[in-house]
C-alpha atoms as a PDB file:
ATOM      1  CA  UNK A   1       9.505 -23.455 -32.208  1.00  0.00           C
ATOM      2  CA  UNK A   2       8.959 -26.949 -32.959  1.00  0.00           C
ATOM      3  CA  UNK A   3       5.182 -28.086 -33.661  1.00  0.00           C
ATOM      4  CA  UNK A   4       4.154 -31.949 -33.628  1.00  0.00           C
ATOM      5  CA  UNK A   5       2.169 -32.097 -36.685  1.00  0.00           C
ATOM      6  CA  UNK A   6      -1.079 -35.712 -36.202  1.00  0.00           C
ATOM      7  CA  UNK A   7      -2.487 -36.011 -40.016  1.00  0.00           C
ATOM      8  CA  UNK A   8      -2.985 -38.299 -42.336  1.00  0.00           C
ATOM      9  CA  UNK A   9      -3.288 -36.099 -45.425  1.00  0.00           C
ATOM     10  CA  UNK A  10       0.467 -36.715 -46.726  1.00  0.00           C
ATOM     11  CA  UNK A  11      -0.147 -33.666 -49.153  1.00  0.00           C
ATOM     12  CA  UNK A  12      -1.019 -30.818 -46.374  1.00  0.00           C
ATOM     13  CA  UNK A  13       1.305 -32.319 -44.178  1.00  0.00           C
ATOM     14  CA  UNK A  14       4.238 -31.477 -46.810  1.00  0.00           C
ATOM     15  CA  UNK A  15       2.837 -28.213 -47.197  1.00  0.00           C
ATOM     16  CA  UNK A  16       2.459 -27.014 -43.909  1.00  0.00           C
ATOM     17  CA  UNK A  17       5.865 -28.652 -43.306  1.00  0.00           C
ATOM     18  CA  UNK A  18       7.363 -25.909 -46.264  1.00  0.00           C
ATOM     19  CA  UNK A  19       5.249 -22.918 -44.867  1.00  0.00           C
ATOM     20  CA  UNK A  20       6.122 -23.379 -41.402  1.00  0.00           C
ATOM     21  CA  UNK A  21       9.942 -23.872 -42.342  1.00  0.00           C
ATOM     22  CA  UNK A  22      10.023 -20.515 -44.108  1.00  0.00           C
ATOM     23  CA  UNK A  23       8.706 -18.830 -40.781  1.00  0.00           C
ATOM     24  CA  UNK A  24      11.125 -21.079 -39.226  1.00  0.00           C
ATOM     25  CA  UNK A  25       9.080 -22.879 -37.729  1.00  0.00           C
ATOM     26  CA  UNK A  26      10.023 -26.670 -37.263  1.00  0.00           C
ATOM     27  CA  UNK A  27       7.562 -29.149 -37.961  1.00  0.00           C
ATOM     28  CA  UNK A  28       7.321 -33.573 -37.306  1.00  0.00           C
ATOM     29  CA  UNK A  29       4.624 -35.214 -38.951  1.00  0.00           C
ATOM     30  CA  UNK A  30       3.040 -38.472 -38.073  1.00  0.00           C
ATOM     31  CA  UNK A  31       0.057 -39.919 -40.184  1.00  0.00           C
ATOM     32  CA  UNK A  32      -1.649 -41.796 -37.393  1.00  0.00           C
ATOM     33  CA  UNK A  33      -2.997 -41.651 -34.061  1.00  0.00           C
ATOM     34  CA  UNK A  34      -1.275 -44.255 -31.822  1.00  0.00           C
ATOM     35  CA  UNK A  35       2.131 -42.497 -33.680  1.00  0.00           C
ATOM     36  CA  UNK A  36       1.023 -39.501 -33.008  1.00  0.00           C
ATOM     37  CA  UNK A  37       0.401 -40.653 -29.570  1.00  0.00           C
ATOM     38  CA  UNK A  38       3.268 -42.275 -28.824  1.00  0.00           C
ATOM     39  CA  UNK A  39       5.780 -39.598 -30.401  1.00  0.00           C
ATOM     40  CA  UNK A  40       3.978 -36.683 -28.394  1.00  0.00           C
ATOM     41  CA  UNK A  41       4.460 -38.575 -24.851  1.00  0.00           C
ATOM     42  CA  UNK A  42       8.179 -38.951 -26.062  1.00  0.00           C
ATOM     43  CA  UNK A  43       9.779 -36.089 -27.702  1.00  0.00           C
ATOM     44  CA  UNK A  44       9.812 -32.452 -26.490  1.00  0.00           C
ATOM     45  CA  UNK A  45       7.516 -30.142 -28.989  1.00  0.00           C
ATOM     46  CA  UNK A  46       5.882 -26.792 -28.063  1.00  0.00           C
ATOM     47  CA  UNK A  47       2.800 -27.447 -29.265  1.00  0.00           C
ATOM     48  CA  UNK A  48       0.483 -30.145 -31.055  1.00  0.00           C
ATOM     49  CA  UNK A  49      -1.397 -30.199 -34.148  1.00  0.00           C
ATOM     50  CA  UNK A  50      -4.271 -32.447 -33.987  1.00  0.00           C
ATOM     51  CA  UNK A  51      -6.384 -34.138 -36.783  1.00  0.00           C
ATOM     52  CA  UNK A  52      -9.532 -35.677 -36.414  1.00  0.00           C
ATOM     53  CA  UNK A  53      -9.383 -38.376 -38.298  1.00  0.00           C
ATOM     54  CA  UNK A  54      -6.858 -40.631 -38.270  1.00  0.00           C
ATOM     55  CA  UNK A  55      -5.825 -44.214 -39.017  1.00  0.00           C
ATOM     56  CA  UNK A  56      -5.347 -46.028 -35.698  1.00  0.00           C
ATOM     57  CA  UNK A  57      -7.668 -43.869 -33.577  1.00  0.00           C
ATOM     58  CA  UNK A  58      -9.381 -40.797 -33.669  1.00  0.00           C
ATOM     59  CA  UNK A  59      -7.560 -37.415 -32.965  1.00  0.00           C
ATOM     60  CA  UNK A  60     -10.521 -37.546 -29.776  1.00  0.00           C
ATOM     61  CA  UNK A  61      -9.279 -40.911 -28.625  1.00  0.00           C
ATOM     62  CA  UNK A  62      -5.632 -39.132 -28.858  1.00  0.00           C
ATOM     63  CA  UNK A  63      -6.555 -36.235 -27.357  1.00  0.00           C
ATOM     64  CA  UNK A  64      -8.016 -37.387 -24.012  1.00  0.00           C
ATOM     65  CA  UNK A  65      -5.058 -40.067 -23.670  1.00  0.00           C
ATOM     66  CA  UNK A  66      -2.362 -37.426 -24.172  1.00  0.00           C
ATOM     67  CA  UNK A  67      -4.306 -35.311 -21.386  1.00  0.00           C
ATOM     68  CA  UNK A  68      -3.990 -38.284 -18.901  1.00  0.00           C
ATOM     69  CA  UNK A  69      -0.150 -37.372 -18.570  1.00  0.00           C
ATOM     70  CA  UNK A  70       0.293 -33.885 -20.498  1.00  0.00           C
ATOM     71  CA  UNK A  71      -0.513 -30.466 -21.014  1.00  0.00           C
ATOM     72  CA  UNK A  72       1.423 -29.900 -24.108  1.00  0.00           C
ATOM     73  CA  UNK A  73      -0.639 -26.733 -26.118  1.00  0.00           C
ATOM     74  CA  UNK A  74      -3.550 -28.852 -28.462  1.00  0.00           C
ATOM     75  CA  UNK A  75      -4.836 -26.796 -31.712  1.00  0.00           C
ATOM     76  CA  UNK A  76      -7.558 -29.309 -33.307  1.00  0.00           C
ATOM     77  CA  UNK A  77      -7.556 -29.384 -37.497  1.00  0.00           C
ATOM     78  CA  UNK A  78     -10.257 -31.104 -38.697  1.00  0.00           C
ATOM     79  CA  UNK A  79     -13.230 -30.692 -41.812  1.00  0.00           C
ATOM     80  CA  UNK A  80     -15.646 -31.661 -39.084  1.00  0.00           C
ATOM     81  CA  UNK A  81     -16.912 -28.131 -38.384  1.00  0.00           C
ATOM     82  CA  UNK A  82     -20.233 -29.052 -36.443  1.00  0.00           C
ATOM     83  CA  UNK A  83     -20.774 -27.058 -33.067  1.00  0.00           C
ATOM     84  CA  UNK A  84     -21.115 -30.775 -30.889  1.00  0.00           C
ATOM     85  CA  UNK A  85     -17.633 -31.586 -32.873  1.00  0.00           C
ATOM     86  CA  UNK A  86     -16.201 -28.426 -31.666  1.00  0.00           C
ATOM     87  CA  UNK A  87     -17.262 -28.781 -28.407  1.00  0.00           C
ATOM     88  CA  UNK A  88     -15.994 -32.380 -27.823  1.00  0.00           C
ATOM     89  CA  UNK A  89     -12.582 -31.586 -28.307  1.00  0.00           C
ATOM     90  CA  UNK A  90     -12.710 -28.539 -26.314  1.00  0.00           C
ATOM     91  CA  UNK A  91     -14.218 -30.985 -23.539  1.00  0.00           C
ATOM     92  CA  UNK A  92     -11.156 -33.474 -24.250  1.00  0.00           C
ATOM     93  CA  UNK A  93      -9.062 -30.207 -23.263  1.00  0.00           C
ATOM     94  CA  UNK A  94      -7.719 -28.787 -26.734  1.00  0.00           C
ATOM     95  CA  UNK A  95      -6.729 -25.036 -26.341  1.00  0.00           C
ATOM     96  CA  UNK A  96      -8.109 -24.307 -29.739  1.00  0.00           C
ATOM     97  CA  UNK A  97     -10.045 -25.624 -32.850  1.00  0.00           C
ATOM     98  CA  UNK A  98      -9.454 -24.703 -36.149  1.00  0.00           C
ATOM     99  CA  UNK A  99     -11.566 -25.741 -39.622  1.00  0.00           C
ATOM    100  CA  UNK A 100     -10.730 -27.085 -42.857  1.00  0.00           C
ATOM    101  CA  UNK A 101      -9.731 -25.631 -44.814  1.00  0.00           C
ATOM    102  CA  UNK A 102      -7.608 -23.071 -43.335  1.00  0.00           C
ATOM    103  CA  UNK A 103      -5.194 -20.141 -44.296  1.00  0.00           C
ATOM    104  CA  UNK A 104      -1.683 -20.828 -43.118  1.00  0.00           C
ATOM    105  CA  UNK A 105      -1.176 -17.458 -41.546  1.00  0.00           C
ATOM    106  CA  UNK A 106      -4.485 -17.980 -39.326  1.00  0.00           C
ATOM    107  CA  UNK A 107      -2.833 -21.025 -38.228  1.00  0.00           C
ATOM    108  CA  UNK A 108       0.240 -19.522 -37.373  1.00  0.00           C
ATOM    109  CA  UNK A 109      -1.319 -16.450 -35.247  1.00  0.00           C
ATOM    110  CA  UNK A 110      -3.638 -19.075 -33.636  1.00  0.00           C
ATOM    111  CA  UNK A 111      -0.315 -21.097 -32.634  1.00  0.00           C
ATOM    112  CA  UNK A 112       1.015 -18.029 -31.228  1.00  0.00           C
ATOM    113  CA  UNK A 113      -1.880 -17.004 -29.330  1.00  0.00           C
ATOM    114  CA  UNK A 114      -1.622 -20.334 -27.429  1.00  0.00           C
ATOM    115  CA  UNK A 115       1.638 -20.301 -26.632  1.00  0.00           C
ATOM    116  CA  UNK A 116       1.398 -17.117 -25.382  1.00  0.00           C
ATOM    117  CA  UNK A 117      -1.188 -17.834 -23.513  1.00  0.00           C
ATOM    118  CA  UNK A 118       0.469 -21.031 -21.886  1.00  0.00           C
ATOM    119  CA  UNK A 119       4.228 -19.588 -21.422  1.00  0.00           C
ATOM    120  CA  UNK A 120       5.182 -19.142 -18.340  1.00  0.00           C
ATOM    121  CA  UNK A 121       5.367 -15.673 -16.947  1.00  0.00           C
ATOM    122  CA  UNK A 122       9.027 -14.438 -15.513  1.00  0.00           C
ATOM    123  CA  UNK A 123       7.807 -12.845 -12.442  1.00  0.00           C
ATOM    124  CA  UNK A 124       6.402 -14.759  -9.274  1.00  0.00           C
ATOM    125  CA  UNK A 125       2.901 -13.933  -9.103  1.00  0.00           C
ATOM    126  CA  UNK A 126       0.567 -15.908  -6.526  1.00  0.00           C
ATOM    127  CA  UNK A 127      -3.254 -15.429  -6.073  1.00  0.00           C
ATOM    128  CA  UNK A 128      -5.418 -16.833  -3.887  1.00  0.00           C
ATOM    129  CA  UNK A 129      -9.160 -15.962  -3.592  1.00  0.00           C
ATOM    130  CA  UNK A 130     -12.126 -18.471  -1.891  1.00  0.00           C
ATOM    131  CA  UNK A 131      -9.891 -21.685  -1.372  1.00  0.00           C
ATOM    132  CA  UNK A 132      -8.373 -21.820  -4.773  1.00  0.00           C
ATOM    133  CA  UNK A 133      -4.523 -20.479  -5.413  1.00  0.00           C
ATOM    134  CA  UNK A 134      -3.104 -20.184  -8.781  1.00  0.00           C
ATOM    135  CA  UNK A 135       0.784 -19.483  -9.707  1.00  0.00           C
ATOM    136  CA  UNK A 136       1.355 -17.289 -12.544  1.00  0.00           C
ATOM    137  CA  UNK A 137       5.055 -18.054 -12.752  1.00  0.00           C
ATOM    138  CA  UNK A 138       4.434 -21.558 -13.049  1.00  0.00           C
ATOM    139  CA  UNK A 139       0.798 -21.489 -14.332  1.00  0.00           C
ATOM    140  CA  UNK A 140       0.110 -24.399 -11.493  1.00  0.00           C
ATOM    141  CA  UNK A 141      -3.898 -24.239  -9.581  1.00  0.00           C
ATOM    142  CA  UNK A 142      -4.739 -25.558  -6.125  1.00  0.00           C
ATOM    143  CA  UNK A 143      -8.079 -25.541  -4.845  1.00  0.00           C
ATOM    144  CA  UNK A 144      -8.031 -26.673  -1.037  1.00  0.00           C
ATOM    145  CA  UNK A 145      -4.727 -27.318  -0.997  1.00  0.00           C
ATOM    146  CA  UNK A 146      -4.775 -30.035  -3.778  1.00  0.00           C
ATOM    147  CA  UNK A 147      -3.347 -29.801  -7.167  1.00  0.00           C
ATOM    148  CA  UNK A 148      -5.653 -29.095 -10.085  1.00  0.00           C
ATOM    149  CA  UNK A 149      -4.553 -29.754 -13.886  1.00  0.00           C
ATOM    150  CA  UNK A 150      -6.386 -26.805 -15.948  1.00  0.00           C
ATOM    151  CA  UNK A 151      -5.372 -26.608 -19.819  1.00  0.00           C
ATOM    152  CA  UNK A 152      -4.154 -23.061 -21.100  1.00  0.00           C
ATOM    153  CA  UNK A 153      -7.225 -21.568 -22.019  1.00  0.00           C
ATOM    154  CA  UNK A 154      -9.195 -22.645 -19.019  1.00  0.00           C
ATOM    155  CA  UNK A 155      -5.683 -21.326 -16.405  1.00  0.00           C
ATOM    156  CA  UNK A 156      -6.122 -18.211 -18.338  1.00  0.00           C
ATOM    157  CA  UNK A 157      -9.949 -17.826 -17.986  1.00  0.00           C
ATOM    158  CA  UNK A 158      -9.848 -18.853 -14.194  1.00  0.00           C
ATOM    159  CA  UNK A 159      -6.646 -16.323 -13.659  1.00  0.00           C
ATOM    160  CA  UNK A 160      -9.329 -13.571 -15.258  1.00  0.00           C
ATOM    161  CA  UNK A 161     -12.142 -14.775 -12.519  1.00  0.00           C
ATOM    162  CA  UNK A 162      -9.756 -14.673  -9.642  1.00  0.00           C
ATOM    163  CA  UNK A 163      -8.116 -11.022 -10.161  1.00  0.00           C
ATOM    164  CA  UNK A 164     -11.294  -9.225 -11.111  1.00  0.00           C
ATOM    165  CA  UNK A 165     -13.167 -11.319  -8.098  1.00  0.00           C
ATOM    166  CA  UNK A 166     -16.131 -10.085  -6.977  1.00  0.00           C
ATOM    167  CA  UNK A 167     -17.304  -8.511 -10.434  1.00  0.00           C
ATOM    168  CA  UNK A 168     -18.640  -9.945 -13.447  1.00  0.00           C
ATOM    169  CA  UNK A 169     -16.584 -10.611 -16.345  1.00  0.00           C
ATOM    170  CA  UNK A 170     -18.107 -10.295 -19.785  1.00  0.00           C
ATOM    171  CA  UNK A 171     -18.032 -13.342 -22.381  1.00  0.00           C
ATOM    172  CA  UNK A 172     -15.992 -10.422 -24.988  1.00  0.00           C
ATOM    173  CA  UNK A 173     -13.601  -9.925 -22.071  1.00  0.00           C
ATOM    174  CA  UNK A 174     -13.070 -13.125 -21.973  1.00  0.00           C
ATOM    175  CA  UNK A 175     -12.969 -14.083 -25.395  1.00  0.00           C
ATOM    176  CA  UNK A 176     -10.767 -11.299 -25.826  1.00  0.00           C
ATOM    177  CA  UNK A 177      -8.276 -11.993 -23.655  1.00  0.00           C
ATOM    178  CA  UNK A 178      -8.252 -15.502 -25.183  1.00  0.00           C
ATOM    179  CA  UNK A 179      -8.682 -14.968 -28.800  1.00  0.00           C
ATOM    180  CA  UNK A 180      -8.017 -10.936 -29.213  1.00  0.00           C
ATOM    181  CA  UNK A 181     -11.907 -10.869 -30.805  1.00  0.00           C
ATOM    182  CA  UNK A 182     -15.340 -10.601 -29.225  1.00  0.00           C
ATOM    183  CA  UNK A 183     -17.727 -13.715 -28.476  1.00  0.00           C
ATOM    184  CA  UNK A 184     -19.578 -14.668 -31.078  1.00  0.00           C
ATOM    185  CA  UNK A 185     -23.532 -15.548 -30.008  1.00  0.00           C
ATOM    186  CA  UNK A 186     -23.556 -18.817 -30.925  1.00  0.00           C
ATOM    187  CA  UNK A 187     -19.923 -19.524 -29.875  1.00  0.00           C
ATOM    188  CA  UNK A 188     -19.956 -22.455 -27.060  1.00  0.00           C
ATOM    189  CA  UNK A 189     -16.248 -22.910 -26.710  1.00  0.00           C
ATOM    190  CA  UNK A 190     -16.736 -20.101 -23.345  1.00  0.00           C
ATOM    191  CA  UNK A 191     -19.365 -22.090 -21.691  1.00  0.00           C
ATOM    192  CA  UNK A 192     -17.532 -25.360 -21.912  1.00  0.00           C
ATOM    193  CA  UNK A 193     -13.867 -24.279 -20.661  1.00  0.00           C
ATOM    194  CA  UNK A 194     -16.236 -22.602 -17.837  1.00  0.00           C
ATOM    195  CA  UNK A 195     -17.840 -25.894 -17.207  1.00  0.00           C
ATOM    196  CA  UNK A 196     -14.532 -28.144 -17.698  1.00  0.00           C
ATOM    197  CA  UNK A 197     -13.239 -25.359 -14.505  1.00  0.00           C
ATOM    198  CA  UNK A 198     -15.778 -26.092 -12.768  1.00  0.00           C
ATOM    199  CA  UNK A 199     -16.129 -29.309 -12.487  1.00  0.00           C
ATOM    200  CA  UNK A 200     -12.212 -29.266 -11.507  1.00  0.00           C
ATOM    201  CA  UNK A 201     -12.718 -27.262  -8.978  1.00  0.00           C
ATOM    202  CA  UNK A 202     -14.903 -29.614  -7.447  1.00  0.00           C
ATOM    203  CA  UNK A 203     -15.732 -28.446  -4.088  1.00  0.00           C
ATOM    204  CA  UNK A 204     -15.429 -25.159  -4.998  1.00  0.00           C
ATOM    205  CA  UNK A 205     -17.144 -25.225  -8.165  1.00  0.00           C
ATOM    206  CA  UNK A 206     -20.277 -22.939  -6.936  1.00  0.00           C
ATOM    207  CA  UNK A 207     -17.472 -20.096  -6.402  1.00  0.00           C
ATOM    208  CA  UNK A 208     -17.858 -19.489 -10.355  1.00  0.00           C
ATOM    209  CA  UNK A 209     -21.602 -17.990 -11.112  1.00  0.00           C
ATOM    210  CA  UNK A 210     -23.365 -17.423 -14.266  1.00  0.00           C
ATOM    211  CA  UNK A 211     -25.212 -13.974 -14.450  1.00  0.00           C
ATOM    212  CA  UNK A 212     -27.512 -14.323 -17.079  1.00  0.00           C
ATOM    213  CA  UNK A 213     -26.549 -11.337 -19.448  1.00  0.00           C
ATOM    214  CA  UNK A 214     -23.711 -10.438 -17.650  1.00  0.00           C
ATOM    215  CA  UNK A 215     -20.875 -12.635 -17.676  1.00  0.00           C
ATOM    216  CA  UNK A 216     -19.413 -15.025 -14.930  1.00  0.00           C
ATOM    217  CA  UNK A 217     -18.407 -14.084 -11.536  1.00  0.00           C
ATOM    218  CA  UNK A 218     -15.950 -16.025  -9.321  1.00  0.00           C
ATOM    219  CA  UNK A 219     -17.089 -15.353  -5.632  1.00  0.00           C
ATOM    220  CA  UNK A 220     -14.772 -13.958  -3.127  1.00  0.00           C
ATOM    221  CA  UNK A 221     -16.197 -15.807  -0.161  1.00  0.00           C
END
C-alpha cells in the first residue's frame, strides 16, 4: 500500500510516516496544498490523506480540484471537527473524515475500510434498475446511458439502493455496510452522500426516496 500523506505538521507527518512503515505501509508526505495537488495528479498512490489546513490552499480547495480529474480514495484529517466542516468535505467527495487528534490504528482500519470499499470486485457483476446501470467489476455508473462519476462511499450506497430495490434501506444498514457501526442521530455524512447521488443522477434523481423513519428507497420504475 502506498498512502499520499497532504500536512503541514512536519512532526505527525514523521510519525505517521514510522507507524505506517512498521505495518508496511508506505507513506509520501507533502506540506502544502498545490504540492499535494500536483504530486497526487502525478504519481500512482492508493489512497490520500488530506489536511485541512495547508499553506498554499486549503485541503477543500485541494479536494474539489483533485475530484475534477480523479477518484483516488480521500480520508480528511483535520482539528476542525464542526458538523458544517464535516459535511463540506464530504460534499467535495472525500470517502471519509477523521478528527484530530487521532489513534493510529483507527486510522489504519478507516484506510482499510475505504479501500475495501473502492477495490474492484473480480467477478463481472452488472445491475440495472429504473434507467441507471452500475458495474461492480469496474465500480463504473450510467444513468440513461451516460457516464456518472460517484466516489466510493456514494458507488457503494447506490449499489445497496439498486439490489435491495423496491424496499427501504435503513440509515444502520447503510452505515453499516460503510463503516461496520450503526448511524449515529446526529450523523449527516448519510444524508449528504444521498444528496451528492442524487443530484448525479440528475434525471433520475426522484428514483431515490426518503421515508421519513424508514430509510431510503430507490424506485424500481
Amino acid at each position: 500500500m502506498h498512502l499520499l500523506l497532504i500536512e503541514d505538521d512536519i512532526e505527525l507527518c514523521c510519525l505517521m510516516e514510522a507507524y505506517f512503515a512498521a505495518q508496511d505501509v508506505r507513506v509520501t508526505s507533502v506540506h502544502d496544498g498545490p504540492g499535494g495537488l500536483a504530486l497526487a495528479l502525478t504519481e500512482a498512490f492508493d489512497l490520500v490523506l488530506l489536511d485541512v489546513m495547508l499553506p498554499g490552499f486549503d485541503g477543500f480547495t485541494l479536494l474539489g480540484q483533485l475530484r475534477a480529474a480523479s477518484n483516488i480514495p480521500v480520508i480528511m484529517l483535520t482539528a476542525r471537527t464542526s458538523p458544517s466542516d464535516r459535511i463540506h468535505g464530504l460534499e467535495q467527495g472525500a470517502d471519509d473524515y477523521l478528527a484530530k487528534p487521532f489513534a493510529p490504528g483507527e486510522l489504519l482500519a478507516r484506510i482499510r475500510a475505504v479501500l475495501r470499499r473502492t477495490k474492484p470486485s473480480t467477478g463481472m457483476v452488472v445491475l440495472e434498475v429504473n434507467g441507471v446501470k452500475i458495474s461492480s467489476s469496474t465500480r463504473e455508473v450510467w444513468c440513461d446511458g451516460l457516464p456518472v462519476e460517484l466516489t466510493g462511499a456514494e458507488f457503494d450506497i447506490l449499489e445497496l439502493l439498486l439490489r435491495n430495490s423496491g424496499r427501504a434501506v435503513s440509515r444502520d444498514e447503510i452505515a453499516t455496510s460503510l463503516h461496520q457501526r450503526e448511524a449515529s442521530p446526529y450523523e449527516r455524512s448519510l444524508d449528504v452522500h444521498i444528496s451528492n447521488v442524487r443530484k448525479k443522477l440528475g434525471s433520475r434523481r426522484a428514483a431515490i426516496r426518503t421515508l421519513r423513519g424508514a430509510g431510503y428507497l430507490f424506485s424500481p420504475a
